[in-house]
Protein backbone atom coordinates (compact mmCIF):
# COMPACT_ATOMS: atom_id res chain seq x y z
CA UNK A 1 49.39 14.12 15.60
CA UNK A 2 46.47 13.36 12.86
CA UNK A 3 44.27 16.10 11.95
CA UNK A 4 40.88 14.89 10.92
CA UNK A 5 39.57 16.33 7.76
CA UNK A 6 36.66 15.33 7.16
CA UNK A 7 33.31 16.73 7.74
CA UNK A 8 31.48 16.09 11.20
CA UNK A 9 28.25 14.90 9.38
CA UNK A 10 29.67 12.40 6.76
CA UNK A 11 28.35 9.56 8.10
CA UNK A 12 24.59 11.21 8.31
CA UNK A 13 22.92 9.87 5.91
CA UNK A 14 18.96 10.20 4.74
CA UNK A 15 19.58 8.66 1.88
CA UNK A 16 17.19 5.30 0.97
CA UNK A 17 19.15 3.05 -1.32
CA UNK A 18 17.20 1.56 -3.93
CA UNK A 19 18.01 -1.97 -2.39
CA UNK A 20 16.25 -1.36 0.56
CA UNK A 21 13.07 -0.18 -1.25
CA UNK A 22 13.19 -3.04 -3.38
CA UNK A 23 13.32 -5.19 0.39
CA UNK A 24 10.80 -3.75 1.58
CA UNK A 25 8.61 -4.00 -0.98
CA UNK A 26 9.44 -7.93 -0.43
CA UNK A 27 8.35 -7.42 3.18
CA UNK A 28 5.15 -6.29 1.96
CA UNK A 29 4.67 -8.89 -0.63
CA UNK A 30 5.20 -11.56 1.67
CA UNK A 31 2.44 -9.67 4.51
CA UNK A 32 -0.03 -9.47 1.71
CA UNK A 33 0.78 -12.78 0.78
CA UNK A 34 0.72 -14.71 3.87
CA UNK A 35 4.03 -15.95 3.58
CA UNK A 36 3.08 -17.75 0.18
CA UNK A 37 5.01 -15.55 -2.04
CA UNK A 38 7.73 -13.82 -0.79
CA UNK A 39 10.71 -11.52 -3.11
CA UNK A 40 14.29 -11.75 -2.86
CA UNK A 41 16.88 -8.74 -4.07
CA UNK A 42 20.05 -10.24 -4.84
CA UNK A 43 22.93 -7.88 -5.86
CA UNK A 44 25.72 -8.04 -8.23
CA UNK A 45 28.33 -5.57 -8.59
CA UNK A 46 28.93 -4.93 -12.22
CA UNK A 47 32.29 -2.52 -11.85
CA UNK A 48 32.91 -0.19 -9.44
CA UNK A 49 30.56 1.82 -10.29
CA UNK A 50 27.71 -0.15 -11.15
CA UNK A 51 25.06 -2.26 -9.10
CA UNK A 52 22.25 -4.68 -10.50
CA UNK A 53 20.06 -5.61 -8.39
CA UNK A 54 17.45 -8.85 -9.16
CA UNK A 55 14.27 -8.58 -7.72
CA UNK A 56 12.64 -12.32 -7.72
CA UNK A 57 9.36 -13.86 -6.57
CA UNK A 58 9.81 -16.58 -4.82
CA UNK A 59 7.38 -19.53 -3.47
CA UNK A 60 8.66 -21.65 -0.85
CA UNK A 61 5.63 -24.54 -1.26
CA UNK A 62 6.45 -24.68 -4.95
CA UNK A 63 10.21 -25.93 -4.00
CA UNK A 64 11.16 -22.64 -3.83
CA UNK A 65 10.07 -21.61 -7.29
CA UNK A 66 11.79 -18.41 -8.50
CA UNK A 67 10.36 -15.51 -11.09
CA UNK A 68 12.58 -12.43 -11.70
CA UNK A 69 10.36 -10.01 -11.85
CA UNK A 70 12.32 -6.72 -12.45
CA UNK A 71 16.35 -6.07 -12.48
CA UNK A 72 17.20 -2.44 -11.40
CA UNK A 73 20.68 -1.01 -12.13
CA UNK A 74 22.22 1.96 -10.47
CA UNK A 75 25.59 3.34 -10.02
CA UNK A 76 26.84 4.45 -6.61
CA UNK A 77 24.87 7.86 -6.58
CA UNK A 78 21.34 5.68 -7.38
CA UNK A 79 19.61 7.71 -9.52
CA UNK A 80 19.42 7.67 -12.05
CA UNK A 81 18.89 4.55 -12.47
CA UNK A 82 17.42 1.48 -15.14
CA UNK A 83 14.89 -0.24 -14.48
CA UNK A 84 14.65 -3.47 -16.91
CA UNK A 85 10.79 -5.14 -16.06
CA UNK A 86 10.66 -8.94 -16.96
CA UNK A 87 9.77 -9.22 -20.58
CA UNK A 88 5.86 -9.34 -21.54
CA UNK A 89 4.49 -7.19 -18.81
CA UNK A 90 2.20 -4.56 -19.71
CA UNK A 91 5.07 -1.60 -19.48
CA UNK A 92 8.16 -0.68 -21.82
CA UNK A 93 11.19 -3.04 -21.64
CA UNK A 94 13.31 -0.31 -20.44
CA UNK A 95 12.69 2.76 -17.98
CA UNK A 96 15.79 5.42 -16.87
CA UNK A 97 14.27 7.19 -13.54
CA UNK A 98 15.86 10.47 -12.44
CA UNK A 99 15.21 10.40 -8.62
CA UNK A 100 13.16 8.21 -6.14
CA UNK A 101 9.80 9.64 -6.03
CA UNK A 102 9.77 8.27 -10.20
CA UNK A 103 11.47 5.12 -8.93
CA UNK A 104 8.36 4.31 -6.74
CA UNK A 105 5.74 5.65 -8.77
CA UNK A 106 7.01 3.04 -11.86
CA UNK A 107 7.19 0.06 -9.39
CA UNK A 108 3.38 0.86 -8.36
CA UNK A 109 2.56 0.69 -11.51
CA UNK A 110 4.51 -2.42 -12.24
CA UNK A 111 3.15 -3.96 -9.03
CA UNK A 112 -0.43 -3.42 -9.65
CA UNK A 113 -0.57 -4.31 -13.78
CA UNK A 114 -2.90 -7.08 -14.70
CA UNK A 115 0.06 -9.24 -15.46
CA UNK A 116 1.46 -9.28 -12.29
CA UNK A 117 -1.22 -9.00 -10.39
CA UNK A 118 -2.51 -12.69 -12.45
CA UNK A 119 0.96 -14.24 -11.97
CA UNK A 120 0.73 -13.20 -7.78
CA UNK A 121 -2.42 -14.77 -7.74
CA UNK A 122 -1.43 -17.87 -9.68
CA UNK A 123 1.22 -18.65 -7.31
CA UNK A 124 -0.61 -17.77 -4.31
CA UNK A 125 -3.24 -20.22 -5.47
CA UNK A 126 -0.23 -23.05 -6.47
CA UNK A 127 1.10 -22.10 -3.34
CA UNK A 128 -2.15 -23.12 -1.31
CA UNK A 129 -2.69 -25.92 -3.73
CA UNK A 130 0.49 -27.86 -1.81
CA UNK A 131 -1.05 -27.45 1.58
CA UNK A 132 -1.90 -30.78 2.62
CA UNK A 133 -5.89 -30.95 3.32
CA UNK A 134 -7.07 -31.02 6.54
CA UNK A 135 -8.91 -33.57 8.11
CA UNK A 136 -12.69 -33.22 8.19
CA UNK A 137 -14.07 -32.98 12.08
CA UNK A 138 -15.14 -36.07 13.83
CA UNK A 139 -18.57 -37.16 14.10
């Protein structure tokens, strides 16, 4: 006979992993975008204890044209966690957030900095650039 030992609730879980934030911050992009600029999280697994996550921009007119954005590393409790921003934008290299409420508030402010906000609208305009023009009416 096998006795079960653990705890009814283990598998109850609130929890939001910082990979899913990251995708649906993607969703959003791509919403706001119209489809022009979308992200992509890819994840690596460092050791067992580690997670990096990439965080890329990616435009599918440009030939799929890719721009790492941010990389955010985590071990398997999340926070706290490293967030490492693309070098040149407007914030420190480098930011260790203790919980997620700080993990959001830094990628709002990463989101809406000038430089970002210049490089989304560059590629949105590249983007709309490769759309083939349309046909003027008929007379």
């Amino acid at each position: 006979m096998s006795t079960d030992l653990w705890p009814d609730d283990i598998g109850d879980s609130k929890l939001k992993s910082p990979l899913a934030i990251l995708r649906e911050q993607g969703e959003h992009l791509q919403t706001k975008t119209g489809g022009l600029v979308r992200a992509e999280v890819e994840t690596r697994t460092i050791s067992d204890e580690m997670f990096h996550n990439h965080f890329e921009l990616v435009v599918p007119a440009l030939e799929g044209y890719r721009y790492e954005l941010l990389q955010v590393r985590h071990g398997v409790s999340f926070y706290p966690l490293d967030v490492l921003p693309r070098a040149g934008h407007n914030l420190s290299n480098y930011m260790e957030l203790e919980d997620e409420a700080r993990f959001a508030k830094a990628l709002r402010s990463l989101f809406g900095s000038i430089e970002v906000r210049r490089l989304i609208h560059s590629l949105v305009a590249q983007a709309r650039a490769q759309r083939p023009a349309t046909a003027p009416p008929p007379e």
